[in-house]
C-alpha atoms as a PDB file:
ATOM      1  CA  UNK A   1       0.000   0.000   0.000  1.00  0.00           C
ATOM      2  CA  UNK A   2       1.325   3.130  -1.361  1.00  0.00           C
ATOM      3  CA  UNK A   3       2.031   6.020   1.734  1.00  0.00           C
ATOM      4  CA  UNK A   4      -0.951   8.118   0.206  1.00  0.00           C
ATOM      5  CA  UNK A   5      -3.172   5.347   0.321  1.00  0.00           C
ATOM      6  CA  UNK A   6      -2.192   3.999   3.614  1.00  0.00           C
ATOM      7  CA  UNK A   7      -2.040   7.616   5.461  1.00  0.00           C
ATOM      8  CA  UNK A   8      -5.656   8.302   4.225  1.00  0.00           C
ATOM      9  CA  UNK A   9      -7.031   4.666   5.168  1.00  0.00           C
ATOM     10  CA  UNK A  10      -5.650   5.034   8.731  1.00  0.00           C
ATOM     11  CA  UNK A  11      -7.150   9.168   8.702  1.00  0.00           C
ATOM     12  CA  UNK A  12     -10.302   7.495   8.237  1.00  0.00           C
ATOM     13  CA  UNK A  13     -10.084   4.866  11.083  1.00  0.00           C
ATOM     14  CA  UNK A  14      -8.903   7.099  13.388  1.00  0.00           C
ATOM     15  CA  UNK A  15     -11.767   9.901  12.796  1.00  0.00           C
ATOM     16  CA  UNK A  16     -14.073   9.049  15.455  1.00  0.00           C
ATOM     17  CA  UNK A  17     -13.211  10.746  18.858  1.00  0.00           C
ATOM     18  CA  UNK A  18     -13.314   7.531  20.722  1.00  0.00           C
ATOM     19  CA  UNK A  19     -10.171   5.417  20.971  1.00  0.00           C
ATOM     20  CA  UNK A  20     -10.315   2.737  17.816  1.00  0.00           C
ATOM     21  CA  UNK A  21      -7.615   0.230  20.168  1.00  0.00           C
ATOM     22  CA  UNK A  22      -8.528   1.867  23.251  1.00  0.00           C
ATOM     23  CA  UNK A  23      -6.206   3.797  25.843  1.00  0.00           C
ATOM     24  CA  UNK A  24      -4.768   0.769  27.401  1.00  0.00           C
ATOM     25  CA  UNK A  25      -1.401  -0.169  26.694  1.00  0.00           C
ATOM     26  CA  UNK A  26      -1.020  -3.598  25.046  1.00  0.00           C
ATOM     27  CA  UNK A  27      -1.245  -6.590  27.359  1.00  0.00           C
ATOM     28  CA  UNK A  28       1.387  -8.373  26.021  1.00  0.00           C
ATOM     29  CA  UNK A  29       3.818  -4.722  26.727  1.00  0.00           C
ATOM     30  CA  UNK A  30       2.564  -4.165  30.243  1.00  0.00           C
ATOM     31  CA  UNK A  31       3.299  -7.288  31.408  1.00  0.00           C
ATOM     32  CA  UNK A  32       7.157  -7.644  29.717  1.00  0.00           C
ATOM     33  CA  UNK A  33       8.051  -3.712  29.965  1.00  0.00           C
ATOM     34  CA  UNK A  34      10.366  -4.956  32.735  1.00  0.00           C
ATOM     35  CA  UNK A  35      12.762  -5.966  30.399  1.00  0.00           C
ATOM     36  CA  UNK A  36      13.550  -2.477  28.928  1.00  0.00           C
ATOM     37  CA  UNK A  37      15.915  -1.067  31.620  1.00  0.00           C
ATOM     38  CA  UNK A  38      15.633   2.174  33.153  1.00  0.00           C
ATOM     39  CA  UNK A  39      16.354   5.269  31.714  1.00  0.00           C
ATOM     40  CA  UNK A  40      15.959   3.962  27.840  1.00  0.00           C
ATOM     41  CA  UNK A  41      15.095   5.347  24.782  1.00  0.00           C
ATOM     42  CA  UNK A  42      12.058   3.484  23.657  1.00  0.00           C
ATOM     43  CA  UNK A  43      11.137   3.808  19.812  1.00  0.00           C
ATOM     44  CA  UNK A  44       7.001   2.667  19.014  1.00  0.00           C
ATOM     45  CA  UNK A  45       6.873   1.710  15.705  1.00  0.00           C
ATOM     46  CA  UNK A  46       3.259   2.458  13.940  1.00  0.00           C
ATOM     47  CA  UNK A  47       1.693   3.474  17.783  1.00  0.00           C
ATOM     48  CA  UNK A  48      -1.569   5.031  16.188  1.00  0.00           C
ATOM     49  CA  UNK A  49      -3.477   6.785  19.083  1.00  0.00           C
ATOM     50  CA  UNK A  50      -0.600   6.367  21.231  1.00  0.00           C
ATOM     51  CA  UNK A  51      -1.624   3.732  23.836  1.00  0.00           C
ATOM     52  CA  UNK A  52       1.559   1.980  24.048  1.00  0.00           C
ATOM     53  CA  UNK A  53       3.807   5.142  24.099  1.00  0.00           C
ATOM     54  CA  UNK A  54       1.911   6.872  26.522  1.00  0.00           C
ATOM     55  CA  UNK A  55       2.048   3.635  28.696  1.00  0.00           C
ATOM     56  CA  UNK A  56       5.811   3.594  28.101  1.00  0.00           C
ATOM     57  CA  UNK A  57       6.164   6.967  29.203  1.00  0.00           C
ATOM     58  CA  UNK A  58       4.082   6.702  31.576  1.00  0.00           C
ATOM     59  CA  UNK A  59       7.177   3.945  33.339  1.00  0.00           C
ATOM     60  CA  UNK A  60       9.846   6.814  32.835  1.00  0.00           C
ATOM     61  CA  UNK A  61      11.130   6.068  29.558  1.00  0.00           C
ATOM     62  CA  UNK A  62      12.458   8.845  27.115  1.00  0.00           C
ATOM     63  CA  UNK A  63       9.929   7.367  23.989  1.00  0.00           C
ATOM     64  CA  UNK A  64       9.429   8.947  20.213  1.00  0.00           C
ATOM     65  CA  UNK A  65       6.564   7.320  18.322  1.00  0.00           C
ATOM     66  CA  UNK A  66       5.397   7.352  14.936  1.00  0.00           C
ATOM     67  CA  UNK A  67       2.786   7.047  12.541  1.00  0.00           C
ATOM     68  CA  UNK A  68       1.797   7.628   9.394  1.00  0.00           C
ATOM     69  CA  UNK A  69      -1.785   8.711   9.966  1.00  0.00           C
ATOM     70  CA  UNK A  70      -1.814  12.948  11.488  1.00  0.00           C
ATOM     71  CA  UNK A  71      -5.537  11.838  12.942  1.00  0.00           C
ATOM     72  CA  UNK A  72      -4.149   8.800  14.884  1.00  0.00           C
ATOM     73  CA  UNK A  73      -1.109  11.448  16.347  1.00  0.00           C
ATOM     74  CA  UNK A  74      -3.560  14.345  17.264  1.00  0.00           C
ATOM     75  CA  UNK A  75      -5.399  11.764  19.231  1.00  0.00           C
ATOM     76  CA  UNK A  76      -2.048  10.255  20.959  1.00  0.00           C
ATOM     77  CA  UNK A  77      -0.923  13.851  21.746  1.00  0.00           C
ATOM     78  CA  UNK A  78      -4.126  14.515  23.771  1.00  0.00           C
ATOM     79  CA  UNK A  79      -4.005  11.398  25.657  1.00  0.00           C
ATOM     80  CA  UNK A  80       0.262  11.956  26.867  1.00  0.00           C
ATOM     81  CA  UNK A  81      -1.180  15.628  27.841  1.00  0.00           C
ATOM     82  CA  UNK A  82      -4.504  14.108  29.726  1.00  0.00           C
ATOM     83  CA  UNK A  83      -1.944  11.908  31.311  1.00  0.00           C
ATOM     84  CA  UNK A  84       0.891  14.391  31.860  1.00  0.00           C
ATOM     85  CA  UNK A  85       3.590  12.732  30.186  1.00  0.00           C
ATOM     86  CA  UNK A  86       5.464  13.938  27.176  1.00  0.00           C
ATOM     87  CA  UNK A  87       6.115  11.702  24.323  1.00  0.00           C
ATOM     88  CA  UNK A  88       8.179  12.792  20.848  1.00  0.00           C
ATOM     89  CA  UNK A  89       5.758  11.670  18.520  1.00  0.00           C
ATOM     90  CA  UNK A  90       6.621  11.607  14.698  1.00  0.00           C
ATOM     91  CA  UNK A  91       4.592  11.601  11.801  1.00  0.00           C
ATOM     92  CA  UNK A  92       6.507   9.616   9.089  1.00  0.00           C
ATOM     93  CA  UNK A  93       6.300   6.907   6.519  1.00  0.00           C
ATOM     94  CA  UNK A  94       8.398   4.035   7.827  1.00  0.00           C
ATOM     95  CA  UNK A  95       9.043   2.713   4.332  1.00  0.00           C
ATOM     96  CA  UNK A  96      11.174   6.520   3.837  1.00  0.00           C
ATOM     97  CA  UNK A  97      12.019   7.314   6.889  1.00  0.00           C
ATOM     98  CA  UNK A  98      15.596   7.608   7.274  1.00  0.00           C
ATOM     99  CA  UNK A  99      16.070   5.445   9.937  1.00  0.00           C
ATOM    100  CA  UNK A 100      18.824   6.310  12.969  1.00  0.00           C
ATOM    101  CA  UNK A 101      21.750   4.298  13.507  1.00  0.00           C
ATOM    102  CA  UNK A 102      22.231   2.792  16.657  1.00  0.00           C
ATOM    103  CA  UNK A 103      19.914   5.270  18.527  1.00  0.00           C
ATOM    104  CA  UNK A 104      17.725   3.481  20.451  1.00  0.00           C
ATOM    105  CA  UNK A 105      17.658   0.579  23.559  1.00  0.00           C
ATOM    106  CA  UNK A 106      14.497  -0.787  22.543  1.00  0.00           C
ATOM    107  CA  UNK A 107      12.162  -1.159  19.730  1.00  0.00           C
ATOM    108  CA  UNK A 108       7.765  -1.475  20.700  1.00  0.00           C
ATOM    109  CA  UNK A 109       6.438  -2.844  17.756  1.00  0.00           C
ATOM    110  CA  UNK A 110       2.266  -4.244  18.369  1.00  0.00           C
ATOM    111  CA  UNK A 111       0.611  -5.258  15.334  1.00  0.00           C
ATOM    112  CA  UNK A 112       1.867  -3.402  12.418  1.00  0.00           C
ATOM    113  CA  UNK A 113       0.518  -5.878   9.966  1.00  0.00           C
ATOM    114  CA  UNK A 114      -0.048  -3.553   7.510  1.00  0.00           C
ATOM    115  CA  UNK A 115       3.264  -4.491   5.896  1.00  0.00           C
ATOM    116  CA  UNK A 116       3.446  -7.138   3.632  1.00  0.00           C
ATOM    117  CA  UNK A 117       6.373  -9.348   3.132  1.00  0.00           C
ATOM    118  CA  UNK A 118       8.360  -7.642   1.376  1.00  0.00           C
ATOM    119  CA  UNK A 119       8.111  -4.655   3.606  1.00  0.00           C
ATOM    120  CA  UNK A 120       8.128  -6.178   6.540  1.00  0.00           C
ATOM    121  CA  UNK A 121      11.620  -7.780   5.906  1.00  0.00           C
ATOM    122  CA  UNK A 122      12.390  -4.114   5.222  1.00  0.00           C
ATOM    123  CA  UNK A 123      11.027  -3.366   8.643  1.00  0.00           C
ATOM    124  CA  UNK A 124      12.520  -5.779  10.746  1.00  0.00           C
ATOM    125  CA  UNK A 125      16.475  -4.687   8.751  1.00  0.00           C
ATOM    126  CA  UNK A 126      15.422  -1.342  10.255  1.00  0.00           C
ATOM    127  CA  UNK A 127      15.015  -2.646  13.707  1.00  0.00           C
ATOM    128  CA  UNK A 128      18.359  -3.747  13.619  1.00  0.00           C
ATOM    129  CA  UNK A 129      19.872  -0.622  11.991  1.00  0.00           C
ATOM    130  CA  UNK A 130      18.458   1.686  14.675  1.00  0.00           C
ATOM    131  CA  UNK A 131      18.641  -0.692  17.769  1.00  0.00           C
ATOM    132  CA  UNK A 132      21.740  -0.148  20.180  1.00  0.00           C
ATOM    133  CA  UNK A 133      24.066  -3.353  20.062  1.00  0.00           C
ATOM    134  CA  UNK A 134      22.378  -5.236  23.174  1.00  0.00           C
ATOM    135  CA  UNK A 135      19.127  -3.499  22.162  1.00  0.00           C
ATOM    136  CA  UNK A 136      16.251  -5.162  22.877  1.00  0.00           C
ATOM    137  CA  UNK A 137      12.723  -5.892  20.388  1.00  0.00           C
ATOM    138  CA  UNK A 138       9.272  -6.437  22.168  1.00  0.00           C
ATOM    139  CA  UNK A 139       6.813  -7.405  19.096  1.00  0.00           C
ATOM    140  CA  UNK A 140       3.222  -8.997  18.816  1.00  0.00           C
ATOM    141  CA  UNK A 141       1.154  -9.588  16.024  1.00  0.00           C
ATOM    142  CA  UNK A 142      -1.058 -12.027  14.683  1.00  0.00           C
ATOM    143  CA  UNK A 143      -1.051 -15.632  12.987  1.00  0.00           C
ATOM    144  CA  UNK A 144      -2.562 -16.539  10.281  1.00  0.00           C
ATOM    145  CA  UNK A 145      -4.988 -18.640  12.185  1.00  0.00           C
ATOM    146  CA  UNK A 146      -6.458 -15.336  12.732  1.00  0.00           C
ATOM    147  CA  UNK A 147      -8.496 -15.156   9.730  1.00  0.00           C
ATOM    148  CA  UNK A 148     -10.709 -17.822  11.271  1.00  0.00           C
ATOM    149  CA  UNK A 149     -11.313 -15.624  14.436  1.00  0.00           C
ATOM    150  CA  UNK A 150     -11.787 -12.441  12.493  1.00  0.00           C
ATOM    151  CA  UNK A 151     -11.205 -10.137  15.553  1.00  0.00           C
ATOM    152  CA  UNK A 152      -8.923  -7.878  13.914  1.00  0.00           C
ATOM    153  CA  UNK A 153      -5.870  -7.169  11.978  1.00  0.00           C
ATOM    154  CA  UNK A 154      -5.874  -7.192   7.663  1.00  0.00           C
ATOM    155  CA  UNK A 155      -7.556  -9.725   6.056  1.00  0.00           C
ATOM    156  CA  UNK A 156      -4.294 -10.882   4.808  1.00  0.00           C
ATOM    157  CA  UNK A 157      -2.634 -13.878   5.771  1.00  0.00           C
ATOM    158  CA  UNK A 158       0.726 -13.143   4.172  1.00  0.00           C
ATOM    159  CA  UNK A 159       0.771 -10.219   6.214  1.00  0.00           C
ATOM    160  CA  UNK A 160       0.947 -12.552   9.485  1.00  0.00           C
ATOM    161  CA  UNK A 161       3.331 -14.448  11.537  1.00  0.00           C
ATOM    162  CA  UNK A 162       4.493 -17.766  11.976  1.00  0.00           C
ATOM    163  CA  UNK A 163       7.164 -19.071  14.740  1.00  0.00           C
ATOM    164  CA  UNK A 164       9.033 -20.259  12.254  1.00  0.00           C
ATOM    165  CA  UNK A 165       9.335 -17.056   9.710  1.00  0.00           C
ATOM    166  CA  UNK A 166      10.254 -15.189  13.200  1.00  0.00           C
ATOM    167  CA  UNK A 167      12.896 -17.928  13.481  1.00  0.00           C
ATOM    168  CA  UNK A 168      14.522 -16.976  10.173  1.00  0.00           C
ATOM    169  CA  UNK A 169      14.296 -13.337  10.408  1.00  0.00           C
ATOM    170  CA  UNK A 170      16.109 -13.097  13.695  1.00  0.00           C
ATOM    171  CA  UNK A 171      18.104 -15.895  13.151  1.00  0.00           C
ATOM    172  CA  UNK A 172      20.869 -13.322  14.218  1.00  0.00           C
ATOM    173  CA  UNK A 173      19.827 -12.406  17.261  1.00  0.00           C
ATOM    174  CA  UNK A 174      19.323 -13.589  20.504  1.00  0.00           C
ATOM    175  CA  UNK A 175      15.680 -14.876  21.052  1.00  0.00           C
ATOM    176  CA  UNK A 176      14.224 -15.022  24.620  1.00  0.00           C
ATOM    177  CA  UNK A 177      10.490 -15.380  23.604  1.00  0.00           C
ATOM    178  CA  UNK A 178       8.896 -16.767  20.692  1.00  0.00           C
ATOM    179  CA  UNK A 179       5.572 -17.814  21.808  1.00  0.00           C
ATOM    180  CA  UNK A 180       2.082 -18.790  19.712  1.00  0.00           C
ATOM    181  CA  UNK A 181      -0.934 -18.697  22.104  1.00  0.00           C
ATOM    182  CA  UNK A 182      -4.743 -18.071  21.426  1.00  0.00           C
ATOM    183  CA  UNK A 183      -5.283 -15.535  23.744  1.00  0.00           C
ATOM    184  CA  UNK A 184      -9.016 -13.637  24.430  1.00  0.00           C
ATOM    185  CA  UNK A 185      -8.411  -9.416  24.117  1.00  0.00           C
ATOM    186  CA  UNK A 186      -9.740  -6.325  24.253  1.00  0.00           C
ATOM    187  CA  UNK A 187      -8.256  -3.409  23.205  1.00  0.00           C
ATOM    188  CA  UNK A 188     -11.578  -0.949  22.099  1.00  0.00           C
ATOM    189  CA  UNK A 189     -13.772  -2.002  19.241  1.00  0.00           C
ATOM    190  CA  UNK A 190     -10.464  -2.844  16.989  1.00  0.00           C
ATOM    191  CA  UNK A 191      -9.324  -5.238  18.552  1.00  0.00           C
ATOM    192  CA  UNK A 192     -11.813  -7.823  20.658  1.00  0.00           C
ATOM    193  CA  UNK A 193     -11.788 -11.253  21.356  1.00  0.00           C
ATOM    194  CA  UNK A 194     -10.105 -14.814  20.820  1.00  0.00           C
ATOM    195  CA  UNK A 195      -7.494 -13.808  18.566  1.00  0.00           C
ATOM    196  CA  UNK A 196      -4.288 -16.379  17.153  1.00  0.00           C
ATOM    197  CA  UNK A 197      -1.583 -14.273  19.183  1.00  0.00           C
ATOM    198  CA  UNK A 198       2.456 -14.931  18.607  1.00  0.00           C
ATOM    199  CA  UNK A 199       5.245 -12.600  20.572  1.00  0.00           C
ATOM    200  CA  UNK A 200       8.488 -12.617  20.423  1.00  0.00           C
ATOM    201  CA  UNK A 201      11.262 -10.708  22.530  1.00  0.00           C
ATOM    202  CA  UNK A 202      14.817 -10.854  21.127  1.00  0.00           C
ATOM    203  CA  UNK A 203      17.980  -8.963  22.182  1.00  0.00           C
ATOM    204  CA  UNK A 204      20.094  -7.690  19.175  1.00  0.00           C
ATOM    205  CA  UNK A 205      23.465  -8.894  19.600  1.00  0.00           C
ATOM    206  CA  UNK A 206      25.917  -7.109  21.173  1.00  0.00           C
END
């Protein structure tokens, strides 16, 4: 999906005033924010109204987040000032943006589907490119089993993940967690239900 296309699809989602993914952070996130040690830079990748970075904020990290969508920021920039937390949030395209090198100590990354393969190997190069040697990746997205629950994400199965096509990609770095689980969540109307859940947590090498 072209940037045009993609920033005025997500404009549209994100038009109501209520929260399409709610204010909550990410289950998944809240319970392994631990990890990230104290005092990091925290980049959230795609965090559309700004649950998760808000949330990571909210624990005292130093947090920029994009999106491609102005609508979903606007909305994520009143929630960090109804919670009194400041957050840098970007509005970019993540297939252009020009990535930093070795600026941050951990990368958020909750269901950014959207990409399809090809972009999403893209992606995940990025991850490594702007991740601090010893870095660390917290990521969850759906599996293709999805489709059958039909509780969110694209209608794409391509667009999923499998344990082992996480097994490939970060064949070079040092997995913790790689875990497939059907899990029930609700996060607003976008996300609500059983959904086909896989996360994974891996540690760039150092």
């Amino acid at each position: 999906m072209a940037e045009p296309d993609q920033a005025h699809f997500w404009d549209n989602r994100y038009r109501a005033d209520d929260y399409v993914f709610g204010t909550a952070p990410n289950a998944f996130l809240s319970r392994e924010a631990h990890r990230i040690p104290a005092g990091s830079q925290v980049l959230a990748v795609a965090d559309g109204e700004g649950r998760n970075s808000v949330f990571l904020a909210e624990q005292g990290f130093d947090v920029v987040a994009t999106d491609i969508s102005e609508r979903g920021l606007a909305k994520a920039r009143r929630l960090a000032a109804e919670r009194g937390v400041e957050v840098d949030f970007r509005r970019v395209d993540l297939g252009t943006w020009g990535w930093p090198i070795a600026k941050f100590d951990a990368i958020v990354a909750i269901f950014i589907q959207f990409a399809d393969p090809s972009q999403r190997a893209t992606l995940f190069e990025n991850f490594a490119r702007c991740l601090k040697p010893g870095g660390i990746l917290l990521m969850q997205g759906y599996r293709p089993e999805q489709l059958a629950y039909g509780t969110g994400g694209p209608p794409l199965a391509d667009n999923m993940y499998t344990e082992a096509m996480l097994r490939e990609a970060f064949d070079l770095w040092d997995i913790e967690v790689l875990e497939s689980h059907d899990s029930e969540i609700s996060e607003g109307c976008g996300h609500s239900g059983m959904s086909a859940l896989i996360d994974l947590i891996a540690q760039r090498p150092s």
